[in-house]
Protein backbone atom coordinates (compact mmCIF):
# COMPACT_ATOMS: atom_id res chain seq x y z
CA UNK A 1 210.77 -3.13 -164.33
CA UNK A 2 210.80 -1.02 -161.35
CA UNK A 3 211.54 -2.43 -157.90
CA UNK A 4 209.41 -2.06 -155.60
CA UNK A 5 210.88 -0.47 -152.09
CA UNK A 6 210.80 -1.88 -149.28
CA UNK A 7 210.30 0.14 -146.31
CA UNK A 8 212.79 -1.08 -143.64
CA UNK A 9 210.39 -1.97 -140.06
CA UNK A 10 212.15 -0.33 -137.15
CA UNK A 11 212.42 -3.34 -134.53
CA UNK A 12 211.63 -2.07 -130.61
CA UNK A 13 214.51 -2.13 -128.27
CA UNK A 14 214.84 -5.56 -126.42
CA UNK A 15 213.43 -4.39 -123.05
CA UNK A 16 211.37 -6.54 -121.50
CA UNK A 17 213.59 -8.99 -120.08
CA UNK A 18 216.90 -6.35 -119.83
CA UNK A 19 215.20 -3.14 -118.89
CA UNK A 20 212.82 -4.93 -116.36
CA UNK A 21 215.99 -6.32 -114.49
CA UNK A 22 217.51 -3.16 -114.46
CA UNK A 23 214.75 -1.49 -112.94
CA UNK A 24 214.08 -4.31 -110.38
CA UNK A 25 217.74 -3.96 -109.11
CA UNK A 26 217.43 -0.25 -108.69
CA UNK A 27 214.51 -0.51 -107.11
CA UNK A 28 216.23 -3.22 -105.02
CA UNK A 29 219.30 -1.17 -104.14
CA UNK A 30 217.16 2.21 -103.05
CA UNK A 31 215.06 -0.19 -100.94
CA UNK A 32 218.27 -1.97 -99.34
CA UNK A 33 219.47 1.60 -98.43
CA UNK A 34 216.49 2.88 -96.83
CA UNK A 35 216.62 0.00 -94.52
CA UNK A 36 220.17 0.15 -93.85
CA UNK A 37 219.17 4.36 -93.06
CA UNK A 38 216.22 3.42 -90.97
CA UNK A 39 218.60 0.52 -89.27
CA UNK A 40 221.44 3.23 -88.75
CA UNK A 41 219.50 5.88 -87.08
CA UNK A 42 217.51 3.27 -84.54
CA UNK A 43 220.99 1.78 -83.33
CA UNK A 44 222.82 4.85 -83.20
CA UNK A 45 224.86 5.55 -80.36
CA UNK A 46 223.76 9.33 -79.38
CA UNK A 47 222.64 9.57 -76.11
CA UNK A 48 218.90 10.93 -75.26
CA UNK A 49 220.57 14.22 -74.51
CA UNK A 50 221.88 14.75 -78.00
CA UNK A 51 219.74 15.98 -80.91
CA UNK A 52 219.71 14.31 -84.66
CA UNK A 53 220.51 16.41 -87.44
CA UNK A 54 218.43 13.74 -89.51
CA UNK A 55 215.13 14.99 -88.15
CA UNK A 56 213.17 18.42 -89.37
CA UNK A 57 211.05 20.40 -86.83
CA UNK A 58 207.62 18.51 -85.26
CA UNK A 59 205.26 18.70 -88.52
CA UNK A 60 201.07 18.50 -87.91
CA UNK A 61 198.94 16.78 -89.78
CA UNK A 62 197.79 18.57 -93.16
CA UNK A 63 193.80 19.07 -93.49
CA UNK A 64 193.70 17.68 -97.07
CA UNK A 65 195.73 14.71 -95.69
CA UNK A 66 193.23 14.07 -92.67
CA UNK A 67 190.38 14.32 -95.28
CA UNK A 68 191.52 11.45 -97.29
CA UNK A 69 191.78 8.85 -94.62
CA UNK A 70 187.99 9.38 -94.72
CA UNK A 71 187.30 7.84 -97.79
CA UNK A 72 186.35 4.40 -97.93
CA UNK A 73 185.46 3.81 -101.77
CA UNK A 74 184.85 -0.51 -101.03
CA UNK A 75 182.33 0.67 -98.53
CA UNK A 76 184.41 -1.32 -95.54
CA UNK A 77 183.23 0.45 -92.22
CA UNK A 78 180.54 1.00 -91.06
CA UNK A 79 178.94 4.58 -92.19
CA UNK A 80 180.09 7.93 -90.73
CA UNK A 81 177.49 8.92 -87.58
CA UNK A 82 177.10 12.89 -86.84
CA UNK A 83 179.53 12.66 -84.04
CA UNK A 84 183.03 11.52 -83.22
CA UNK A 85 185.43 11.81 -80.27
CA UNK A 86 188.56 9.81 -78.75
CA UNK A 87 190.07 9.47 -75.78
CA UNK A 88 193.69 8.36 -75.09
CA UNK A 89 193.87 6.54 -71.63
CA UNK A 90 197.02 5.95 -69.83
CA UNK A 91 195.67 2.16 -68.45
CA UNK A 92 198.69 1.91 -65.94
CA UNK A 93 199.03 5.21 -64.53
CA UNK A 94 197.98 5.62 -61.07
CA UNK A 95 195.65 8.41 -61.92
CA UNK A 96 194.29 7.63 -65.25
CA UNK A 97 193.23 10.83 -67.49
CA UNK A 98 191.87 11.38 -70.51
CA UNK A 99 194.02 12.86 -73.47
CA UNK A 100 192.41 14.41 -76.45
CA UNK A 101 194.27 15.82 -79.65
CA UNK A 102 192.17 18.50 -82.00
CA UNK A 103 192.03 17.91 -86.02
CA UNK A 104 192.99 19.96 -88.28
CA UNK A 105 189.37 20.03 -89.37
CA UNK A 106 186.54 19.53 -86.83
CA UNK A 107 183.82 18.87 -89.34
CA UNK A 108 184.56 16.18 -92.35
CA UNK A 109 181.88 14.52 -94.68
CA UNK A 110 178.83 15.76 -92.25
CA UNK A 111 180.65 14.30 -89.00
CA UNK A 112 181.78 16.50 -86.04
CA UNK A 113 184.77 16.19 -83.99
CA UNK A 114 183.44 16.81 -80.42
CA UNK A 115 185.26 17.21 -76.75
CA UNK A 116 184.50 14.09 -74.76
CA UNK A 117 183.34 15.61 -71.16
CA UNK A 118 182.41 13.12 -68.23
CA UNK A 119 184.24 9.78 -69.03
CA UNK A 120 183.63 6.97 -67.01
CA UNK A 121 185.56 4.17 -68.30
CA UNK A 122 183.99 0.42 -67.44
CA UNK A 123 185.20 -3.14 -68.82
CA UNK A 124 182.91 -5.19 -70.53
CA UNK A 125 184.01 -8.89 -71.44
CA UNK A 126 187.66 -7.99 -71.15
CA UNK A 127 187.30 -4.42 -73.62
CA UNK A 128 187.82 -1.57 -72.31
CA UNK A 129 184.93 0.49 -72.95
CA UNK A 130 183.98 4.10 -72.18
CA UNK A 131 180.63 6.63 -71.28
CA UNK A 132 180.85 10.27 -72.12
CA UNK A 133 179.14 13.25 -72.96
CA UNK A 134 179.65 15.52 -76.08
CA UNK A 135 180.19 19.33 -75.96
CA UNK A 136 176.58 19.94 -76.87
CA UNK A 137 175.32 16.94 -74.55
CA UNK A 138 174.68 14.19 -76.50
CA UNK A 139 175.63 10.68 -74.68
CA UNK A 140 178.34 8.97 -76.41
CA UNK A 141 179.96 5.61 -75.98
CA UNK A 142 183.58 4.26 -77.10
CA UNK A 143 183.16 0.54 -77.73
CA UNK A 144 185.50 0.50 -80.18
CA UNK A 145 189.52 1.01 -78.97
CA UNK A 146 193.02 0.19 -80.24
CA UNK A 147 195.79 -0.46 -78.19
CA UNK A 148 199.11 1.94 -78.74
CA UNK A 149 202.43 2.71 -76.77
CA UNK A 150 204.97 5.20 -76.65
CA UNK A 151 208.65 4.38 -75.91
CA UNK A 152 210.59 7.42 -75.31
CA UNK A 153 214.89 7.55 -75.67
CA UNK A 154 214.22 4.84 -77.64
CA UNK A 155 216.02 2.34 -78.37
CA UNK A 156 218.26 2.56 -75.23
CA UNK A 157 217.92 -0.08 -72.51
CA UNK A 158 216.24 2.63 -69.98
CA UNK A 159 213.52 3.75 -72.67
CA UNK A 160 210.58 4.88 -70.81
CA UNK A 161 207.38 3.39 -71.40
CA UNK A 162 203.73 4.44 -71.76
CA UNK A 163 200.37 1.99 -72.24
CA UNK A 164 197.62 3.82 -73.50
CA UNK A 165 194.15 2.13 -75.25
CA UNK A 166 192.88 4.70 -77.89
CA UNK A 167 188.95 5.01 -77.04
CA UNK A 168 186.78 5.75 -79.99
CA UNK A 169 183.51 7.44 -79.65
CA UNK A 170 180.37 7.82 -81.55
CA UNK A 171 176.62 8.70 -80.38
CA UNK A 172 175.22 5.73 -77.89
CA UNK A 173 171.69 5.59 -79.49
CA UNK A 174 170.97 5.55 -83.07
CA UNK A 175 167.87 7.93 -85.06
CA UNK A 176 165.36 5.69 -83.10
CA UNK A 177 166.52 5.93 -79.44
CA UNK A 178 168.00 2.86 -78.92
CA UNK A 179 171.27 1.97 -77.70
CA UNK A 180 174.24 0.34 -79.32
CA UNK A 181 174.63 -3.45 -79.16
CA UNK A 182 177.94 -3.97 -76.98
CA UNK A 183 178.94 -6.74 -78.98
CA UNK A 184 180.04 -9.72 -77.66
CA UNK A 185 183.53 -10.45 -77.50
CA UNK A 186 183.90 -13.51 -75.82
CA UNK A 187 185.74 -16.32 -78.23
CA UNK A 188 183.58 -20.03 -79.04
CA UNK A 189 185.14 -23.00 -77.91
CA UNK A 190 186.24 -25.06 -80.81
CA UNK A 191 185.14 -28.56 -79.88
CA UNK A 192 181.92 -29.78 -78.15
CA UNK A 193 182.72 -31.35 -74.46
CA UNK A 194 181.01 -34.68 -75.13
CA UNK A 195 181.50 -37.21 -78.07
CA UNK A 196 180.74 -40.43 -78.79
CA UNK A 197 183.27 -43.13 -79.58
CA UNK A 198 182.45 -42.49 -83.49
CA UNK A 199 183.47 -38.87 -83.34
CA UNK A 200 186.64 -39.43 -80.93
CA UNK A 201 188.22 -40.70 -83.97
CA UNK A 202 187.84 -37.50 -86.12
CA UNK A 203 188.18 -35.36 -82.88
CA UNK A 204 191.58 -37.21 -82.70
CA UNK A 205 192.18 -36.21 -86.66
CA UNK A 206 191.25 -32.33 -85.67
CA UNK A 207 193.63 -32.01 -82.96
CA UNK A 208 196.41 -33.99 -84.35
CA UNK A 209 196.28 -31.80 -87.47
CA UNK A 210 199.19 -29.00 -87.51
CA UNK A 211 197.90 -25.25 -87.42
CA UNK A 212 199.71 -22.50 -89.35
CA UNK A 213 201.25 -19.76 -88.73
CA UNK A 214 200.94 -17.61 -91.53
CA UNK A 215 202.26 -13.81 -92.11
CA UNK A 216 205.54 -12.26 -90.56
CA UNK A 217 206.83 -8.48 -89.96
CA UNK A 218 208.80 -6.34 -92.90
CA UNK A 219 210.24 -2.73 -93.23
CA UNK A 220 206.81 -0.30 -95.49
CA UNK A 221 208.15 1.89 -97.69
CA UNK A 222 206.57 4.20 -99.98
CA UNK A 223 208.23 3.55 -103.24
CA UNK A 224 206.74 0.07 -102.62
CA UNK A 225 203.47 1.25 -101.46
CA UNK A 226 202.90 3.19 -104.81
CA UNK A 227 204.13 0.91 -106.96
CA UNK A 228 201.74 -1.69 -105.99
CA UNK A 229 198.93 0.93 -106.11
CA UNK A 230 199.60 1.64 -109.70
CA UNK A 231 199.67 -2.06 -110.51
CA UNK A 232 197.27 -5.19 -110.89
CA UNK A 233 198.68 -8.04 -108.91
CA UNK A 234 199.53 -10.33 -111.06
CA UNK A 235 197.71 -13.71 -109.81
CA UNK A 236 194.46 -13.41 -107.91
CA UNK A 237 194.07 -14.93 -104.12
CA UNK A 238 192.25 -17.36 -105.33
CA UNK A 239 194.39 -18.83 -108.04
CA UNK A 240 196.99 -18.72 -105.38
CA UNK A 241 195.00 -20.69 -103.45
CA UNK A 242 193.93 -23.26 -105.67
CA UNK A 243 191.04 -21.81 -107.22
CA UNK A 244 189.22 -22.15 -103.83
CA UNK A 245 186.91 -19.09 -103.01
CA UNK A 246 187.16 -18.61 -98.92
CA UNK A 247 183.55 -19.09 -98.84
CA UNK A 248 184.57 -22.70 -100.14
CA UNK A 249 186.97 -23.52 -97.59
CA UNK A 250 185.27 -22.21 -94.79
CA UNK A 251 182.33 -24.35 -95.63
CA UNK A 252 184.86 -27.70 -96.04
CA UNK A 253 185.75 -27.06 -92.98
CA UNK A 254 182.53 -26.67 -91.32
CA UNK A 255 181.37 -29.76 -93.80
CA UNK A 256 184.30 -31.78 -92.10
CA UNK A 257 184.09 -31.65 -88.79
CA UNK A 258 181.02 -30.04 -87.74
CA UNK A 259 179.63 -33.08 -85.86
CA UNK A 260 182.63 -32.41 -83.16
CA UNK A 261 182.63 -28.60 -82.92
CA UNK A 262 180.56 -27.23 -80.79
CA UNK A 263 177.44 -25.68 -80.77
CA UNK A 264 178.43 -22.11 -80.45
CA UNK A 265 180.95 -22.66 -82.68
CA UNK A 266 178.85 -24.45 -85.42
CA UNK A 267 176.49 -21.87 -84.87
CA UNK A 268 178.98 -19.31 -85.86
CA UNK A 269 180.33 -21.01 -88.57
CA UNK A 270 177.00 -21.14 -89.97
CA UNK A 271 176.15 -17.74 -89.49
CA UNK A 272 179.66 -16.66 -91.33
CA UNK A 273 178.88 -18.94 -94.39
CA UNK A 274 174.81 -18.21 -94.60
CA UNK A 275 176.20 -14.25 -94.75
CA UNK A 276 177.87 -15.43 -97.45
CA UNK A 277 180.60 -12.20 -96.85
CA UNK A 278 183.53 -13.93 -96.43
CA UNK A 279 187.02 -13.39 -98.22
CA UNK A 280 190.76 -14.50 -98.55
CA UNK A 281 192.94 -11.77 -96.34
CA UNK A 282 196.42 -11.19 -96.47
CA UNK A 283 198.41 -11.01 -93.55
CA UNK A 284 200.65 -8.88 -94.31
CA UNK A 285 198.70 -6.63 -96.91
CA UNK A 286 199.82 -6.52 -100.31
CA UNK A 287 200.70 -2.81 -100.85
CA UNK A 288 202.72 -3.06 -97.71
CA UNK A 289 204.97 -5.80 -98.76
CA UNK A 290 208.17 -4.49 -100.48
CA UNK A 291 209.21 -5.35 -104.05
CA UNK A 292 211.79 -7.83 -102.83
CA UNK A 293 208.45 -9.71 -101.23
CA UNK A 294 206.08 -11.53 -102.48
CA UNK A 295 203.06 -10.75 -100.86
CA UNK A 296 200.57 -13.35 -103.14
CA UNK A 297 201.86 -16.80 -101.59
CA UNK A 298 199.97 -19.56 -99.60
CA UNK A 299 202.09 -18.58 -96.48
CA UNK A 300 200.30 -15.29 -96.50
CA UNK A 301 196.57 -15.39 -97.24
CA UNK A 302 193.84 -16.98 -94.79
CA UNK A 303 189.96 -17.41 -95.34
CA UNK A 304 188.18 -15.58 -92.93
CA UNK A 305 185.26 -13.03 -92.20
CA UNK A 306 185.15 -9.89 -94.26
CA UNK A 307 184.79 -7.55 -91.03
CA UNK A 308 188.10 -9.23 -89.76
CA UNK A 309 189.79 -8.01 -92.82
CA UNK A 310 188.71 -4.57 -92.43
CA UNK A 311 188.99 -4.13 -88.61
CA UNK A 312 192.66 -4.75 -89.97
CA UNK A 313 192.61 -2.06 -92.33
CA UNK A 314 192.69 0.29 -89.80
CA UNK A 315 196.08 -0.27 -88.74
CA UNK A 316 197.49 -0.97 -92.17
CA UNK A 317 196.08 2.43 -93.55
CA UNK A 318 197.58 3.70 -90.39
CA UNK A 319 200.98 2.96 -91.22
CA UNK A 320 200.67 3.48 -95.34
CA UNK A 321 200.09 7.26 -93.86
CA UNK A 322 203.02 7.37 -92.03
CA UNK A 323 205.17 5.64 -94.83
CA UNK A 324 203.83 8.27 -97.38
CA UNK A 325 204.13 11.20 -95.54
CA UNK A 326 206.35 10.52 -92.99
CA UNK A 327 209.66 12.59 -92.16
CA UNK A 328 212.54 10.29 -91.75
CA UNK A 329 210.27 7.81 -90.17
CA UNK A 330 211.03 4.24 -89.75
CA UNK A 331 207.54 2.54 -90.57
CA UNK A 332 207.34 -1.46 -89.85
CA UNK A 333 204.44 -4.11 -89.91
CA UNK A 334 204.46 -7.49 -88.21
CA UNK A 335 201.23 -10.02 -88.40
CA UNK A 336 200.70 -13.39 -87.18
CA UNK A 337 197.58 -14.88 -88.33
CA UNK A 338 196.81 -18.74 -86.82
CA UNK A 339 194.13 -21.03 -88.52
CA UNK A 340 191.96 -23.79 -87.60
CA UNK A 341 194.03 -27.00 -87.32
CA UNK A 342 194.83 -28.45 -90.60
CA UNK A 343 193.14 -25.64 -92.86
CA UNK A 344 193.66 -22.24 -94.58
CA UNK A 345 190.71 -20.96 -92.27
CA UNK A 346 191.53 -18.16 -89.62
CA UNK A 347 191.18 -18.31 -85.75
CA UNK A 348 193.05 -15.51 -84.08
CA UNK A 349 195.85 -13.38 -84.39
CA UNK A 350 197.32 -9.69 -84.42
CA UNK A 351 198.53 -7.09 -86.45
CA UNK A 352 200.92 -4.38 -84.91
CA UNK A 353 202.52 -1.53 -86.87
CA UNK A 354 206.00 0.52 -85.38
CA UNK A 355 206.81 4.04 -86.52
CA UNK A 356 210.13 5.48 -85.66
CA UNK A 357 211.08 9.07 -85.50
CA UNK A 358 214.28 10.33 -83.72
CA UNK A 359 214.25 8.84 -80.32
CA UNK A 360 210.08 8.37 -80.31
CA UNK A 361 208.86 4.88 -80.83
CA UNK A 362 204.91 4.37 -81.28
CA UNK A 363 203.13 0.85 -81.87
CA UNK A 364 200.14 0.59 -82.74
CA UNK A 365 198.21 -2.94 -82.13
CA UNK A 366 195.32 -4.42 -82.83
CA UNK A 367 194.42 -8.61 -81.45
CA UNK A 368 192.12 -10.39 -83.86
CA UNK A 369 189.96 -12.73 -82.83
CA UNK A 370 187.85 -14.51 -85.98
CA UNK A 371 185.09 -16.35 -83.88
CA UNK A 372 183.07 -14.28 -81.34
CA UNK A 373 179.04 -14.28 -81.56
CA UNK A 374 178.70 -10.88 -82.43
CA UNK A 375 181.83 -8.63 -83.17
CA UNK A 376 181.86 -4.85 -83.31
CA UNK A 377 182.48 -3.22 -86.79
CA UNK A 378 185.32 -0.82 -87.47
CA UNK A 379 184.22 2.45 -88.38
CA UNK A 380 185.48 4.64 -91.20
CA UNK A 381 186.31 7.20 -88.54
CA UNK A 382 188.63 5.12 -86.59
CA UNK A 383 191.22 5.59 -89.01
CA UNK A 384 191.75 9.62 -89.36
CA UNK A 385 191.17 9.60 -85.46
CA UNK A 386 194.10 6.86 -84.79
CA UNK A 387 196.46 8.52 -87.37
CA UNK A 388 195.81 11.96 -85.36
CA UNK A 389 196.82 10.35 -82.36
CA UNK A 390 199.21 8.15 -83.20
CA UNK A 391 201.19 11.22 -85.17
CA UNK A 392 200.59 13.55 -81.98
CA UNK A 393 202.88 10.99 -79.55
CA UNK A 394 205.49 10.77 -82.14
CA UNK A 395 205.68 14.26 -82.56
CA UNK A 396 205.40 15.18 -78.60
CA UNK A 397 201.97 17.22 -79.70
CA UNK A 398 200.47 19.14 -76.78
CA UNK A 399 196.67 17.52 -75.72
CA UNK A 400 194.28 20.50 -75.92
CA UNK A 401 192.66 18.03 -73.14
CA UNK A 402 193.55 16.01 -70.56
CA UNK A 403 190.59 14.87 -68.15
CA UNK A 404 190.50 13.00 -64.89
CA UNK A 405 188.17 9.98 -65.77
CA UNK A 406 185.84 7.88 -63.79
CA UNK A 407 185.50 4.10 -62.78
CA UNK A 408 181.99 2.94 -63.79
CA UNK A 409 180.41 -0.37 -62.94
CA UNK A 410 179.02 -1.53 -66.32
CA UNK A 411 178.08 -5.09 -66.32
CA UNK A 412 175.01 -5.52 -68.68
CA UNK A 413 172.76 -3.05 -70.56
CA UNK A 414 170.67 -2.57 -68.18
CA UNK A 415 173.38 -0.34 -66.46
CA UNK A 416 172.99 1.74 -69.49
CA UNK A 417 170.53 4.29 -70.25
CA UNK A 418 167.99 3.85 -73.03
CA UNK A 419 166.53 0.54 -74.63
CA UNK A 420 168.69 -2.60 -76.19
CA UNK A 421 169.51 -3.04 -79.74
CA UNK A 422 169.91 -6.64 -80.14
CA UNK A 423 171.10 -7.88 -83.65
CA UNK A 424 168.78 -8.80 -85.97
CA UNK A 425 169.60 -12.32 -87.23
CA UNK A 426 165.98 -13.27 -88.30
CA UNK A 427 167.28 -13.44 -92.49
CA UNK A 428 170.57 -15.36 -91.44
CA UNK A 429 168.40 -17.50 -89.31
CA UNK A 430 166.22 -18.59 -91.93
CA UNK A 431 169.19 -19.22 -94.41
CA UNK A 432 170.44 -21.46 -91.92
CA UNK A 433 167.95 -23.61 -91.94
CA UNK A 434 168.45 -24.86 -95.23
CA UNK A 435 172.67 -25.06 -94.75
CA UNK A 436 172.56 -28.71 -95.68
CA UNK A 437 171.68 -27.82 -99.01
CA UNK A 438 174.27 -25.46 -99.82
CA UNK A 439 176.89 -26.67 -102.21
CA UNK A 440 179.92 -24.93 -103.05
């Protein structure tokens, strides 16, 4: 009888746990040496007179690159207008101008880069806020700005300075003629001002309870940065944080202690969970954190408004930019996010990212403030604009304008020409009515 042969099964190589290790160390090491570079060349001892050999000429900012920080495929920001325009104020010189930096392309996705002529810069609710006029006449307003600084000879003790606030402008009346809504920006108390002797007791609870402190500051990098891009994260925010949606916690909150807040506050807390748009947020965003971090952890997610999370995209696409394409840059991120006492929910914070080129340091920094009555919305054109700028003072780029500007004396809108857009909260209004009935 013939025996039958066996065909012999080649086994795979053993590498999961080996190969994965291996790779993980590497990874590890070429990290550890970029920030040993990047630590090198900020404390080196040249003095401002003496030029790096690490550095390549000034580079500009590629069209194709510009482009892409247009695209927002989660439909974040608010939608591209026609027109768009900045203007880079120096807030402490004793002359304040106008700076202005030209793109490498003027017209992107049907908007138009325009000159900014006639500025008269006003403050409204403590944000700095801006009139202008357009090359072809068209009144614009900047109620939108981001704070940035340049330290020059840096990081020597006699480093010179400059505070600027990045103004962004779009058209100040929409299709119909009206103006924009100025927003307002002023932050709701947390607790009411008079309780009764029942709710002293749980107002005693709310203040006694610890807040948290959640994020912290780490070196980008853009082997990290694509290797996150190209991979799921492996636990979800909300399995991280016990299978609670934000939404969820948000309302617990409000469910807790809404007897003691008060009513501005419990007004917005109703209007954030009737919108229903609510999210967990990472402090310290997840592509940005380096493989040696994990960026899925208690200690770095809060539940907060989804227009909080993408005013912060701003900066964080900001600085993936400068980690991807950057020359021998030195890109770092540092946010502090604070919650409501004793909860996962935000209150305020910031978010501030430092790029580092030769003796050039810029920071770029944006305060966060969760509960205002009505905020203003990030638009998608903040970003390209901010990288422009933010590239030009790092690489000493000439302004093809800088304008004297003018004080204005804006206090309401009736200072400003054309008719009020208030925000319509009839729908949330009605929701609200029935809050009690929610369950979650």
């Amino acid at each position: 009888m013939a025996h039958k042969k066996h065909r012999s099964r080649r086994r795979a190589p053993p590498i999961n746990a080996a190969r994965e290790v291996m790779l993980l160390e590497a990874i590890e090491q070429d990290l550890a040496q970029q920030y040993q570079d990047a630590y090198d060349i900020e404390h080196s001892e040249e003095t401002p007179n003496q030029t790096s050999e690490h550095y390549p000429p000034n580079s500009e900012l590629k069209a194709e690159q510009y482009l892409d920080l247009f695209h927002d495929p989660y439909h974040r920001f608010m939608p591209h207008q026609h027109l768009m325009g900045h203007a880079l104020i120096n807030i402490h010189a004793e002359s304040p101008t106008a700076q202005q930096f030209n793109p490498p392309v003027k017209n992107a996705y049907g908007v138009q880069y325009t000159q900014i002529n006639n500025i008269r810069l006003f403050e409204y609710q403590g944000q700095p806020m801006a009139l202008g006029d357009a090359e072809d006449g068209t009144p614009m307003i900047a109620r939108r700005s981001i704070q940035m600084q340049l330290k020059e000879n840096y990081p020597k003790s006699h480093a010179k300075k400059n505070e600027y606030d990045l103004l962004l402008f779009s058209p100040l009346h929409d299709h119909t003629g009206r103006k924009k809504y100025l927003g307002q920006h002023k932050t709701a108390p947390l607790l009411k001002t008079i309780v009764t002797k029942k709710e002293q007791l749980l107002e005693t609870q709310l203040l006694g309870a610890p807040e948290k402190h959640k994020g912290g500051k780490v070196y980008v990098d853009s082997v990290s940065i694509q290797h996150r891009e190209a991979h799921k994260r492996s636990r979800s925010q909300k399995k991280v944080m016990g299978k609670k949606s934000a939404q969820q916690i948000i309302y617990r909150f409000y469910q807790d202690y809404q007897s003691v807040l008060s009513p501005k506050m419990k007004n917005l807390m109703e209007y954030v969970i009737a919108s229903g748009n609510n999210e967990w947020t990472h402090a310290l965003g997840h592509r940005l954190c380096p493989l040696t971090r994990n960026p899925q952890q208690r200690n770095n997610l809060v539940a907060g408004p989804a227009w909080l999370n993408s005013k912060m995209n701003v900066t964080e696409k900001l600085i993936v930019h400068h980690a991807k394409h950057g020359q021998n840059k030195t890109t770092r991120l540092k946010c502090i996010l604070d919650t409501l006492p004793g909860s996962d929910v935000i209150d305020k914070g910031f978010i501030k990212a430092k790029i580092t080129r030769d003796k050039r340091k810029v920071t770029v920094r944006q305060n966060l403030e969760a509960w205002v009555d009505y905020p203003i919305y990030s638009h998608a054109t903040d970003i390209p604009q901010a990288v422009l700028v933010s590239q030009a003072l790092l690489e000493e780029h000439t302004p093809y304008c800088v304008a004297a500007i003018h004080l204005g004396k804006i206090r309401s809108y009736d200072d400003l020409p054309g008719v009020a857009e208030s925000p319509d909260t009839s729908q949330i209004d009605e929701i609200t009515k029935n809050l009690k009935g929610i369950s979650l």
